[in-house]
Protein backbone atom coordinates (compact mmCIF):
# COMPACT_ATOMS: atom_id res chain seq x y z
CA UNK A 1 109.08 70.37 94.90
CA UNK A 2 105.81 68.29 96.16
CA UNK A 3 103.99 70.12 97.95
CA UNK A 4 100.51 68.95 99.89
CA UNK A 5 97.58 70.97 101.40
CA UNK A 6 97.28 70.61 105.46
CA UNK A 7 93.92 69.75 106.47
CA UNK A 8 91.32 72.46 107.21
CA UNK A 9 91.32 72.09 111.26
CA UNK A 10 95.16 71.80 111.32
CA UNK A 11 95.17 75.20 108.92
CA UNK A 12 93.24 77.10 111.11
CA UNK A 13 94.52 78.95 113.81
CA UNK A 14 93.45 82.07 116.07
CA UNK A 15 92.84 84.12 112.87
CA UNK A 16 90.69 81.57 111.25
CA UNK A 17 87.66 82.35 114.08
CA UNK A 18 84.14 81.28 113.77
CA UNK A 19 83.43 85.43 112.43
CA UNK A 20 85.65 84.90 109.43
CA UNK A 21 84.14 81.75 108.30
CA UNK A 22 81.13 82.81 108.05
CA UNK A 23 82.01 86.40 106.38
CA UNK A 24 84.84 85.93 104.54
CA UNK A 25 84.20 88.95 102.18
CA UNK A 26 84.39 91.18 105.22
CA UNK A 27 87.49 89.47 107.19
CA UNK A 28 89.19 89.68 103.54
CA UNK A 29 88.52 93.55 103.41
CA UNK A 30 88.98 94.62 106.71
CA UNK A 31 91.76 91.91 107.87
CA UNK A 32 94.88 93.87 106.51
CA UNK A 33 93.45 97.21 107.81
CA UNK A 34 93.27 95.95 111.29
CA UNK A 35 96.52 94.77 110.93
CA UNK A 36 97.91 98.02 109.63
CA UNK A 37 95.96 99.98 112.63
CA UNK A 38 97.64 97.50 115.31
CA UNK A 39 100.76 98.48 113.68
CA UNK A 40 100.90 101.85 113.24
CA UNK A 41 99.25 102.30 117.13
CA UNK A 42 102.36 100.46 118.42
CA UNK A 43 104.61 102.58 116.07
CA UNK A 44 102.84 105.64 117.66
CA UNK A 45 102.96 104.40 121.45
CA UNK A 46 106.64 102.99 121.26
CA UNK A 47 107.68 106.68 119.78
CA UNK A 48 105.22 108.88 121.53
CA UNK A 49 104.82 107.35 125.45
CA UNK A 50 109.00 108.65 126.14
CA UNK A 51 108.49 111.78 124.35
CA UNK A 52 105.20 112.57 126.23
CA UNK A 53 107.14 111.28 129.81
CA UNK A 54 110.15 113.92 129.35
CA UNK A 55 107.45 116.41 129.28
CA UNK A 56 106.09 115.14 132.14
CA UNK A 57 109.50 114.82 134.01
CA UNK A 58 111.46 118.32 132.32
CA UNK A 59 115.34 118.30 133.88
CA UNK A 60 115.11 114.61 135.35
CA UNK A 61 116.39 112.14 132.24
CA UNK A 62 119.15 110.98 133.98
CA UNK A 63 116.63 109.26 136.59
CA UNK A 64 114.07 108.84 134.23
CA UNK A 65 115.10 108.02 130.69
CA UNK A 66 117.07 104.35 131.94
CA UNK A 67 113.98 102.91 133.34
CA UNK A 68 112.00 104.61 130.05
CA UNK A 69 114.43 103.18 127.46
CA UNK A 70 114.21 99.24 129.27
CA UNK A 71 109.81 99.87 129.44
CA UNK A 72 109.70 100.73 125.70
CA UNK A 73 112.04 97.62 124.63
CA UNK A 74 109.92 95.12 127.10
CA UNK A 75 106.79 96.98 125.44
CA UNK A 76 108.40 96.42 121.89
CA UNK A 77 108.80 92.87 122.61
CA UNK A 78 105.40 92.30 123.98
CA UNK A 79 103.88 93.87 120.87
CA UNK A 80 105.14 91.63 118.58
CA UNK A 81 104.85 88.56 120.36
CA UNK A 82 101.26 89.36 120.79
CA UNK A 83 101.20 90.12 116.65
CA UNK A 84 102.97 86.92 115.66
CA UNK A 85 100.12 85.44 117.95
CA UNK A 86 96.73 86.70 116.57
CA UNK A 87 98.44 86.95 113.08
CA UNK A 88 99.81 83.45 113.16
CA UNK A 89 102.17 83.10 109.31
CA UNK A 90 100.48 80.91 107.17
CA UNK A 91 100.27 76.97 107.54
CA UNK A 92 98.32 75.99 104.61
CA UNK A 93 101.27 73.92 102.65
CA UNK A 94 103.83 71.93 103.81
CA UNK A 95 107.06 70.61 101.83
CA UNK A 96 106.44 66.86 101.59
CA UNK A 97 110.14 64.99 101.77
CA UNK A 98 111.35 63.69 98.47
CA UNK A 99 110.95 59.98 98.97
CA UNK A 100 112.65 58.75 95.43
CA UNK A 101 114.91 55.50 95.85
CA UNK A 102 117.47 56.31 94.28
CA UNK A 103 118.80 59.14 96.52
């Protein structure tokens, strides 16, 4: 398998920013834990925020638990659109197509 590197400017997306050029120690180090905070706040919202409204609504879940379940699965979706797009997957290599004659 050939495989080529995709120019630099191409490469780069939203997580390549002008901050992690020019400290790529720290955006190395602190990259991943940023990630794992987003993650583990959405973990905590998507679990907590229906808990936290039966408290807030004791004896009503048959009025309020349908419009709770459809907010948190709109809210799940939203949160990982919005991770795929400041965590884009990576771009740097493409697979170049075999160009042999004989196949």
């Amino acid at each position: 398998m050939i495989t080529e590197e995709v120019d630099a400017p191409e490469a780069s997306g939203p997580s390549e920013s002008g901050f992690a050029r020019r400290h790529p120690v720290v955006a190395y180090v602190f990259g991943d834990m940023i990630r794992g905070f987003y993650v583990v706040a959405c973990l905590g919202l998507d679990l907590f925020a229906p808990v936290q409204l039966r408290l807030w609504f004791p004896g009503m879940d048959v009025i309020v638990l349908p419009p709770v379940v459809a907010a948190i699965l709109v809210l799940a979706y939203g949160e990982w659109r919005l991770y795929w797009r400041l965590w884009p997957g990576s771009r740097g290599q493409r697979v170049v197509k075999d160009r042999r004659p004989w196949q």
